[in-house]
C-alpha atoms as a PDB file:
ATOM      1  CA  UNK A   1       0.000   0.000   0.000  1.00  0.00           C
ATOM      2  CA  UNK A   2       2.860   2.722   1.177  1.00  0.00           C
ATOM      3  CA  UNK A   3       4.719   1.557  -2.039  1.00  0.00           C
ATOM      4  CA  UNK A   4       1.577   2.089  -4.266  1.00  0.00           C
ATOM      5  CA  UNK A   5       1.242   5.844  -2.912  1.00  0.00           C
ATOM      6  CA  UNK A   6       4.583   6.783  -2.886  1.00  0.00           C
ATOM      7  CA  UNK A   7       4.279   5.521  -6.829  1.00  0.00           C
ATOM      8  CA  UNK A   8       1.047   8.042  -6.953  1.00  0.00           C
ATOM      9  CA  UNK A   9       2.956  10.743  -5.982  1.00  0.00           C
ATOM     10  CA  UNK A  10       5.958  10.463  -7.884  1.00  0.00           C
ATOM     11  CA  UNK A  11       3.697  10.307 -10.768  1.00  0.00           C
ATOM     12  CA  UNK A  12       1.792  13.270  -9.688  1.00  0.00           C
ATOM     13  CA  UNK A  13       5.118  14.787  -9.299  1.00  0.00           C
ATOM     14  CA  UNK A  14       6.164  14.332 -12.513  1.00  0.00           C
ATOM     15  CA  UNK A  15       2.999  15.305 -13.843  1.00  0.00           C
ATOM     16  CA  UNK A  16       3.234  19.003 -12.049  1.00  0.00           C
ATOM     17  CA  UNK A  17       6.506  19.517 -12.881  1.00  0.00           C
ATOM     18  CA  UNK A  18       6.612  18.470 -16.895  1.00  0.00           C
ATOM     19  CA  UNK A  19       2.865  21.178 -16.719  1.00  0.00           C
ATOM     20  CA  UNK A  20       5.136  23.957 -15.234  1.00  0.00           C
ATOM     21  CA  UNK A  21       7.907  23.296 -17.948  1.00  0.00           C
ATOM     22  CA  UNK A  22       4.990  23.892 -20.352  1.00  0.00           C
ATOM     23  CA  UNK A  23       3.806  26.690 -18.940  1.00  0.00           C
ATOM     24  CA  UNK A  24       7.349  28.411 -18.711  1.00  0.00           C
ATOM     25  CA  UNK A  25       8.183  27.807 -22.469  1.00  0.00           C
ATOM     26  CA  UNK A  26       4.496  28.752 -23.536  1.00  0.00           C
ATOM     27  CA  UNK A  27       5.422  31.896 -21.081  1.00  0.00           C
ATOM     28  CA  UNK A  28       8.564  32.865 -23.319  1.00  0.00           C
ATOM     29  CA  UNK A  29       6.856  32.041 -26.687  1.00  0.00           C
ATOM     30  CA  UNK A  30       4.773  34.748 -25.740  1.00  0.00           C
ATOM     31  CA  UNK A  31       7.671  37.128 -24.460  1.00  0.00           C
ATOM     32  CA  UNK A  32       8.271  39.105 -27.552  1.00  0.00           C
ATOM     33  CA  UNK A  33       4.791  39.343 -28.916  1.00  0.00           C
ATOM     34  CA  UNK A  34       3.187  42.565 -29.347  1.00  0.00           C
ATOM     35  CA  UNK A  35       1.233  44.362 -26.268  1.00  0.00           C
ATOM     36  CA  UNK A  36      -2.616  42.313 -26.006  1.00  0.00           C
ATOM     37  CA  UNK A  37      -5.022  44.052 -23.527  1.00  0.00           C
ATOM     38  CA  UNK A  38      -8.570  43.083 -23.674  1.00  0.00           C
ATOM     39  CA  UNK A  39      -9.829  46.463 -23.552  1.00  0.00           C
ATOM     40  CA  UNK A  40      -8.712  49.609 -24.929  1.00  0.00           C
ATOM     41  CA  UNK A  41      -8.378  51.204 -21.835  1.00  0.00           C
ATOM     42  CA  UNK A  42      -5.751  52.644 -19.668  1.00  0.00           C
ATOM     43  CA  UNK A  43      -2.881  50.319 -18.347  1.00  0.00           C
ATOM     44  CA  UNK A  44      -1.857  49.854 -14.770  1.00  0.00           C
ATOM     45  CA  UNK A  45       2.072  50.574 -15.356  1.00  0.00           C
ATOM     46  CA  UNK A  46       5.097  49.771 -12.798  1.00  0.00           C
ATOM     47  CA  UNK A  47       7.617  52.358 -13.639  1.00  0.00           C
ATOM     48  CA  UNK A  48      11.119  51.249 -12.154  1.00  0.00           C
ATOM     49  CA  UNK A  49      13.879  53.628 -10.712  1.00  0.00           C
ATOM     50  CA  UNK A  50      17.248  54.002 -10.002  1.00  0.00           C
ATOM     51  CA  UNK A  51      19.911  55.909  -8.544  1.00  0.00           C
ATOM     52  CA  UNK A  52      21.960  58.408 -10.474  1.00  0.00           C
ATOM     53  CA  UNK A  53      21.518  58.254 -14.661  1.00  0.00           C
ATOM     54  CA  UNK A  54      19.077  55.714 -14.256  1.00  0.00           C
ATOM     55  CA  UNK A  55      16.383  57.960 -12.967  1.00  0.00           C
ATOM     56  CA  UNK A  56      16.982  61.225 -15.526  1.00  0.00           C
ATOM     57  CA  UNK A  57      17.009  58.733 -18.079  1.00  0.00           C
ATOM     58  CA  UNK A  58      14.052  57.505 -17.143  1.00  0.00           C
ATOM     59  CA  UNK A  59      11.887  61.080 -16.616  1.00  0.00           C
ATOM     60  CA  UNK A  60      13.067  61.832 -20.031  1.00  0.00           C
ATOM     61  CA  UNK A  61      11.756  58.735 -21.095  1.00  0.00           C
ATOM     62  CA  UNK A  62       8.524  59.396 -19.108  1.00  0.00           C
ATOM     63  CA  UNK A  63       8.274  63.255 -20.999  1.00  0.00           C
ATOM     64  CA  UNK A  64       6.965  61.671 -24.315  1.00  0.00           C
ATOM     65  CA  UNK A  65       5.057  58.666 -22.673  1.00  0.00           C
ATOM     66  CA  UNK A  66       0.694  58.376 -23.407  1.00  0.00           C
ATOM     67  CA  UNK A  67       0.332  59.388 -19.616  1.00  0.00           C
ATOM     68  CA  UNK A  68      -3.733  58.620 -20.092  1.00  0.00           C
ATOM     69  CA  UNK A  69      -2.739  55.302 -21.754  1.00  0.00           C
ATOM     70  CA  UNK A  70      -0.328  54.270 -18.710  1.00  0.00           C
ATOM     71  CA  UNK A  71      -2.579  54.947 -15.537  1.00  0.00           C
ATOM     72  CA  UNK A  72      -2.054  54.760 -12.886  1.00  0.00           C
ATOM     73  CA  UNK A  73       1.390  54.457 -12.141  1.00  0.00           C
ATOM     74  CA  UNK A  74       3.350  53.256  -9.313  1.00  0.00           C
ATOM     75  CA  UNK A  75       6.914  54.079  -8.932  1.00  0.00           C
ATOM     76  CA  UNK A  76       8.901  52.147  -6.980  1.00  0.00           C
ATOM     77  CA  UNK A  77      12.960  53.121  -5.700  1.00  0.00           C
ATOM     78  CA  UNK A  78      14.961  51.435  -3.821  1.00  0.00           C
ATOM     79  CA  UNK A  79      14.924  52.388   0.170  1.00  0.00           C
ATOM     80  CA  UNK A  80      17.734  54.530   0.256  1.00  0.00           C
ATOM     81  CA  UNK A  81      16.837  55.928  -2.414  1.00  0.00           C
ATOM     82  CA  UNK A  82      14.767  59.485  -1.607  1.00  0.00           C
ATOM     83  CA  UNK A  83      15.957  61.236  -4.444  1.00  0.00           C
ATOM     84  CA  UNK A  84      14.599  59.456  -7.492  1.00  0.00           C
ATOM     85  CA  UNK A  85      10.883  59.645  -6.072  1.00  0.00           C
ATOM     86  CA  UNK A  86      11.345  63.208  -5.001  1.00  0.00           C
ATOM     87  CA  UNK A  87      12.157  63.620  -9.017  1.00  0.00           C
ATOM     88  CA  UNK A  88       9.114  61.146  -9.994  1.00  0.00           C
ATOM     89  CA  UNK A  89       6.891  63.381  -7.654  1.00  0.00           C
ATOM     90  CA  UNK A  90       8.232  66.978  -9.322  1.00  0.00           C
ATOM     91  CA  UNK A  91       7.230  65.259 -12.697  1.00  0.00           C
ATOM     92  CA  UNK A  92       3.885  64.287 -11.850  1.00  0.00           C
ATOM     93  CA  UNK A  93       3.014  67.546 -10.347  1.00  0.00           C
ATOM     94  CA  UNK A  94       4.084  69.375 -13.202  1.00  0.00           C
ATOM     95  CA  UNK A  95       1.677  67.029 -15.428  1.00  0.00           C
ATOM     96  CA  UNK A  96      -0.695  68.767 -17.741  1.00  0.00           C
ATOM     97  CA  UNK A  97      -3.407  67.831 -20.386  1.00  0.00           C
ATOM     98  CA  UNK A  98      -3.338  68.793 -24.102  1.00  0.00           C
ATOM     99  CA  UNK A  99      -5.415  72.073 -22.954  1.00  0.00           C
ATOM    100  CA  UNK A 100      -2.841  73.134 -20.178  1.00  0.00           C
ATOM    101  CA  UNK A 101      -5.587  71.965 -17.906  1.00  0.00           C
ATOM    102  CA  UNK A 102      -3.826  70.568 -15.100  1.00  0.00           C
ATOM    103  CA  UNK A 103      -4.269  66.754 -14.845  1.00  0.00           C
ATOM    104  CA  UNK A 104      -5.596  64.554 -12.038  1.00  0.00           C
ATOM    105  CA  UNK A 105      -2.905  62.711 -10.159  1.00  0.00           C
ATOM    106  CA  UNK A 106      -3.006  59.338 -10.209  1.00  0.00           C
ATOM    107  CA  UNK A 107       0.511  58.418  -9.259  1.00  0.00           C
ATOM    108  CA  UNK A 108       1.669  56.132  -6.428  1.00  0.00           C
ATOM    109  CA  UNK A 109       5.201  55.998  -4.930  1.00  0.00           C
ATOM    110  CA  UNK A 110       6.686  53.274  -2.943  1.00  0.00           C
ATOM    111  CA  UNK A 111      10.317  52.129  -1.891  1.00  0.00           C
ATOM    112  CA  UNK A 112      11.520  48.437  -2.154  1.00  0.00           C
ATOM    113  CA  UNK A 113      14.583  46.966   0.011  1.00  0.00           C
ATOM    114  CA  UNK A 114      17.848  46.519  -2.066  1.00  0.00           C
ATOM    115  CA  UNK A 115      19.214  43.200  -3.019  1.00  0.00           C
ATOM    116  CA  UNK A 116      22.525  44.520  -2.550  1.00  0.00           C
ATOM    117  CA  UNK A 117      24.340  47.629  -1.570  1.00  0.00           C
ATOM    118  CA  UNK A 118      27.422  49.229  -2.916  1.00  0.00           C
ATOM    119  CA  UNK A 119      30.023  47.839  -1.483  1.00  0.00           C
ATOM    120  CA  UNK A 120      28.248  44.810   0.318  1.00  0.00           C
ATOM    121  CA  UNK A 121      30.428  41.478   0.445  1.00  0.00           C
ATOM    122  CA  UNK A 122      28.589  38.942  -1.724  1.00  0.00           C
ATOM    123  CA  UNK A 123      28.227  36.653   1.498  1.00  0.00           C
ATOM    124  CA  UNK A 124      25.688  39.224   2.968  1.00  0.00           C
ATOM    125  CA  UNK A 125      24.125  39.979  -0.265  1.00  0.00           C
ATOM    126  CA  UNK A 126      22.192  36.227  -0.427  1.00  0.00           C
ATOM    127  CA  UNK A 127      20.220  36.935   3.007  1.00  0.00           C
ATOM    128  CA  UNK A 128      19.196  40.629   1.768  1.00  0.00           C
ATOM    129  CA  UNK A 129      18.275  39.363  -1.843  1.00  0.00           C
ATOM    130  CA  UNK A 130      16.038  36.683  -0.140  1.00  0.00           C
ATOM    131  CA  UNK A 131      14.626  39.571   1.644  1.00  0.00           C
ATOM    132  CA  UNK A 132      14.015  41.655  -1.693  1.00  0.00           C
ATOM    133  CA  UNK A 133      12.808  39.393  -3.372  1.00  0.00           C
ATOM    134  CA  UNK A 134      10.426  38.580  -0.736  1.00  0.00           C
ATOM    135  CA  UNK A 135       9.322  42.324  -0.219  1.00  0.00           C
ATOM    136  CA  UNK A 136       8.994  42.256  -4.272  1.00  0.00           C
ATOM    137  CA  UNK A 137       6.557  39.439  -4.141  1.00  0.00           C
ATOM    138  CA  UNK A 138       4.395  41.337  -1.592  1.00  0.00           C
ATOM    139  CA  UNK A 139       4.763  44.575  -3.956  1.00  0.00           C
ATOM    140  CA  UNK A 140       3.911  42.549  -7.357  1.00  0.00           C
ATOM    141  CA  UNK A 141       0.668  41.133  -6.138  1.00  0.00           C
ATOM    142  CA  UNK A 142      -0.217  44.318  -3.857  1.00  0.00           C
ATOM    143  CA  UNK A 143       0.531  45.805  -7.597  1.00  0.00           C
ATOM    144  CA  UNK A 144      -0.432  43.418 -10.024  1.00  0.00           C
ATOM    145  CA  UNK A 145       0.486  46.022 -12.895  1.00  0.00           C
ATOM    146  CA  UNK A 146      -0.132  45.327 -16.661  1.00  0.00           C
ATOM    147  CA  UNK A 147       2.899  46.826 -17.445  1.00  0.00           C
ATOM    148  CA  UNK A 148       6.616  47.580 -16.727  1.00  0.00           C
ATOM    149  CA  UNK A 149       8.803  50.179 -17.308  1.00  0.00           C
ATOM    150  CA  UNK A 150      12.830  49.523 -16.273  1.00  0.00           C
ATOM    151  CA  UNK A 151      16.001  50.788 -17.809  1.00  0.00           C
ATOM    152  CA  UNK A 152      18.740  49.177 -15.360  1.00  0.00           C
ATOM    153  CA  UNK A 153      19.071  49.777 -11.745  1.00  0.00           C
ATOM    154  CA  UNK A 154      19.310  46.595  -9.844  1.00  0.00           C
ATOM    155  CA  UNK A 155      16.540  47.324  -8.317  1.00  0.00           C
ATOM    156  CA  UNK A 156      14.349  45.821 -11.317  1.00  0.00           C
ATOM    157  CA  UNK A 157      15.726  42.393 -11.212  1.00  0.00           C
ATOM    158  CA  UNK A 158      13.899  40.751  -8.559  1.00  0.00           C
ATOM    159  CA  UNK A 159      10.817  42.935  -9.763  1.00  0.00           C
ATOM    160  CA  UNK A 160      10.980  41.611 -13.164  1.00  0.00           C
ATOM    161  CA  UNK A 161      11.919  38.247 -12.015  1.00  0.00           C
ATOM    162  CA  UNK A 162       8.750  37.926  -9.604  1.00  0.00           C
ATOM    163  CA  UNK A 163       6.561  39.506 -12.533  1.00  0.00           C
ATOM    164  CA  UNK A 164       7.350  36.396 -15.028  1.00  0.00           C
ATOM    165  CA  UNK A 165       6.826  34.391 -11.867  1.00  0.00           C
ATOM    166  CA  UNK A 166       3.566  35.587 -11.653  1.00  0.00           C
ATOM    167  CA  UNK A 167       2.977  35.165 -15.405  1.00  0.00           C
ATOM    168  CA  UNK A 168       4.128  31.420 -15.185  1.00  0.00           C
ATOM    169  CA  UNK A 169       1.521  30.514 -12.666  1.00  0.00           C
ATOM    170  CA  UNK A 170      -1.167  32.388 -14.074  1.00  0.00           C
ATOM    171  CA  UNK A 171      -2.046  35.445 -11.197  1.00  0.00           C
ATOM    172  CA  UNK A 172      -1.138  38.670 -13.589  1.00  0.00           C
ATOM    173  CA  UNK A 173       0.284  39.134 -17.018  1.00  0.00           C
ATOM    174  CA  UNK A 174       3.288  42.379 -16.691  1.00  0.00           C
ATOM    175  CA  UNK A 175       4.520  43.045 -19.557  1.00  0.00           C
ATOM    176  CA  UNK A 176       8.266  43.965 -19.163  1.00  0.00           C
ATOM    177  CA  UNK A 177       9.696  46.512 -21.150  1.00  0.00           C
ATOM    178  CA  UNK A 178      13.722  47.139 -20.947  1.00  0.00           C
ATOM    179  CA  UNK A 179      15.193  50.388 -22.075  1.00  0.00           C
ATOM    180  CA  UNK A 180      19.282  49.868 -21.429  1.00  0.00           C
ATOM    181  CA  UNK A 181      20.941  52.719 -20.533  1.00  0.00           C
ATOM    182  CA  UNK A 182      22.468  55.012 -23.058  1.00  0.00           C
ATOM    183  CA  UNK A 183      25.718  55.264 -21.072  1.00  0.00           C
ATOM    184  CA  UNK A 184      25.640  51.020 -22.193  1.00  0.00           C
ATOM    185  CA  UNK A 185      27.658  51.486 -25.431  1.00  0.00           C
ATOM    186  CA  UNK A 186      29.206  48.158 -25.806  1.00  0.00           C
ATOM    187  CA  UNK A 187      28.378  45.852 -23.745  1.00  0.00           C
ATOM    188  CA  UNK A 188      24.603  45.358 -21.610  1.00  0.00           C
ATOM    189  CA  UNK A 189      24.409  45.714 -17.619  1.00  0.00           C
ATOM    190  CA  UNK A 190      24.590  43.112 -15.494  1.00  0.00           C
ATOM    191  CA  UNK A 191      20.654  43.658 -14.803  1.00  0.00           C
ATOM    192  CA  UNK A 192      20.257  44.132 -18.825  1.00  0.00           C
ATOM    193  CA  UNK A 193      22.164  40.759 -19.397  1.00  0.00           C
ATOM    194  CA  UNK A 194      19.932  38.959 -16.878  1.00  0.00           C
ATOM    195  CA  UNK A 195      16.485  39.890 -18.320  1.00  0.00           C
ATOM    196  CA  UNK A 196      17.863  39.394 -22.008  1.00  0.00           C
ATOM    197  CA  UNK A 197      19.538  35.533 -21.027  1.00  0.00           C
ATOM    198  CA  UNK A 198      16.524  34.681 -19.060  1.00  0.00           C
ATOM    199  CA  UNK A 199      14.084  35.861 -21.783  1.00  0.00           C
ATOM    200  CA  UNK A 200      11.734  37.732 -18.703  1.00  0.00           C
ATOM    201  CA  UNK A 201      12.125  40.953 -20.925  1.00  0.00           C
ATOM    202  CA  UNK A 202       9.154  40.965 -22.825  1.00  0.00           C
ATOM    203  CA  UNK A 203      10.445  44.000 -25.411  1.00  0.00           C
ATOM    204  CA  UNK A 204      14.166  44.783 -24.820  1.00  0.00           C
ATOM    205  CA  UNK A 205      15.810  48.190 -26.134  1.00  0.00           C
ATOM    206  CA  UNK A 206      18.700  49.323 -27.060  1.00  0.00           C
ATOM    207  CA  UNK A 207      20.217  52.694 -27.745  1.00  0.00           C
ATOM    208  CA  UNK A 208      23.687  51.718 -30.128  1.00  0.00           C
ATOM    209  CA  UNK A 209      23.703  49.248 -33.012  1.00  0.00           C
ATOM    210  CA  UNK A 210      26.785  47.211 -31.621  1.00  0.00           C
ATOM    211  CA  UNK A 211      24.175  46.085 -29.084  1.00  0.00           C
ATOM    212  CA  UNK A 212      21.568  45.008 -31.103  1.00  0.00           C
ATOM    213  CA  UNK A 213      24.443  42.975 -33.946  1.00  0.00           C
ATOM    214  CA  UNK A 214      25.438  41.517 -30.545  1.00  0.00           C
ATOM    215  CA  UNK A 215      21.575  40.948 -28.706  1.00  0.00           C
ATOM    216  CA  UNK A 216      19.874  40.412 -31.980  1.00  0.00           C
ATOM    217  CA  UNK A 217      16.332  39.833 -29.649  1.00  0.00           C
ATOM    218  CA  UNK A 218      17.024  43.536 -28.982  1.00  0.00           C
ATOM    219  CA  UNK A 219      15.245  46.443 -30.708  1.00  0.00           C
ATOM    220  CA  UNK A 220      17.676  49.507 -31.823  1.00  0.00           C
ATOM    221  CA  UNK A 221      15.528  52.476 -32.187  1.00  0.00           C
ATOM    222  CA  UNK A 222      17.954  55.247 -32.157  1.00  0.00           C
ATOM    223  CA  UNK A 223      18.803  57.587 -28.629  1.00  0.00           C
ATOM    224  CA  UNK A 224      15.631  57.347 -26.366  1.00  0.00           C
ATOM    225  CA  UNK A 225      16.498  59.526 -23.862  1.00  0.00           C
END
């Protein structure tokens, strides 16, 4: 009897697990395809920041975006980082409609814990990521955004990573969408090289051509910020 259920659930094992290898290819066949929503409404969007370049390069980014197409928007920075929201906030203030009507805000701002700090011994660096990555969890399904908006701070890794997560097991499609830095002129970042090996990038940009002959999934459209 005990040998006839442990034969059940080996079965049932393999079962789950060849169903979740399935889902995660049938999860990266679909990375890559064009935007679906099922309504032509706004979209929920998770805009990423990051210390330093990362942040201008994202507001400029931000200047030409379809801010009644992305709504509302969360922005999320990493804990120690005051700065980068304090810039997301001046933006969103300063927000005006096609009539120079002042628009409704509909912005959110939050903070996530780092995975690792500058200068933090790798050692150290596995109990914090656990810890992001945990705390990024909690944000993704507080969130549950249809899209998402990164362009290289570390902070986006365990973001994105939970977001094709989520995808995989069915709770929230996020569309990721990777803008590498322009600084990134010959090589990607180490959070750029992550989402493009791993295929959790969804639409990945680039902003030379040496990048995109050398990441041919990646889309060269010229200087974006």
């Amino acid at each position: 009897m005990e040998k006839g259920n442990g034969e059940v659930a080996i079965t049932f094992a393999i079962i789950s697990l060849t169903l979740m290898l399935f889902r995660v290819l049938y999860v990266i066949y679909r990375s890559g395809k064009p935007l679906r929503t099922e309504a032509p409404g706004a979209l929920s969007t998770l805009i990423i920041l990051g210390s330093g370049g990362h942040t201008a390069e994202m507001i400029n980014l931000l200047l030409v975006l379809q801010k009644e197409r992305f709504s509302p928007r969360f922005y999320i920075a990493a804990a120690t980082d005051n700065m980068s929201l304090q810039k997301a906030r001046t933006l969103e203030n300063n927000l005006v409609d096609e009539n120079g009507v002042k628009e409704v805000q509909t912005a959110r701002f939050m903070q996530i814990y780092r995975s690792r700090e500058v200068g933090q011994s790798y050692f150290t660096s596995v109990w914090t990521t656990l810890v992001a990555m945990a705390h990024a969890l909690w944000l993704m399904t507080k969130i549950r955004p249809q899209v998402i908006l990164c362009n290289g701070p570390g902070t986006c890794v365990p973001l994105c990573a939970i977001a094709f997560f989520l995808k995989v097991v069915g709770v929230r499609w996020s569309s990721v969408f990777y803008v590498e830095s322009i600084a990134r002129v010959r090589r990607l970042s180490l959070s750029g090289l992550l989402l493009y090996k791993l295929k959790i990038a969804d639409q990945f940009f680039v902003q030379w051509p040496q990048l995109q002959r050398q990441y041919p999934r990646a889309h060269y459209v010229g200087c974006l910020m």
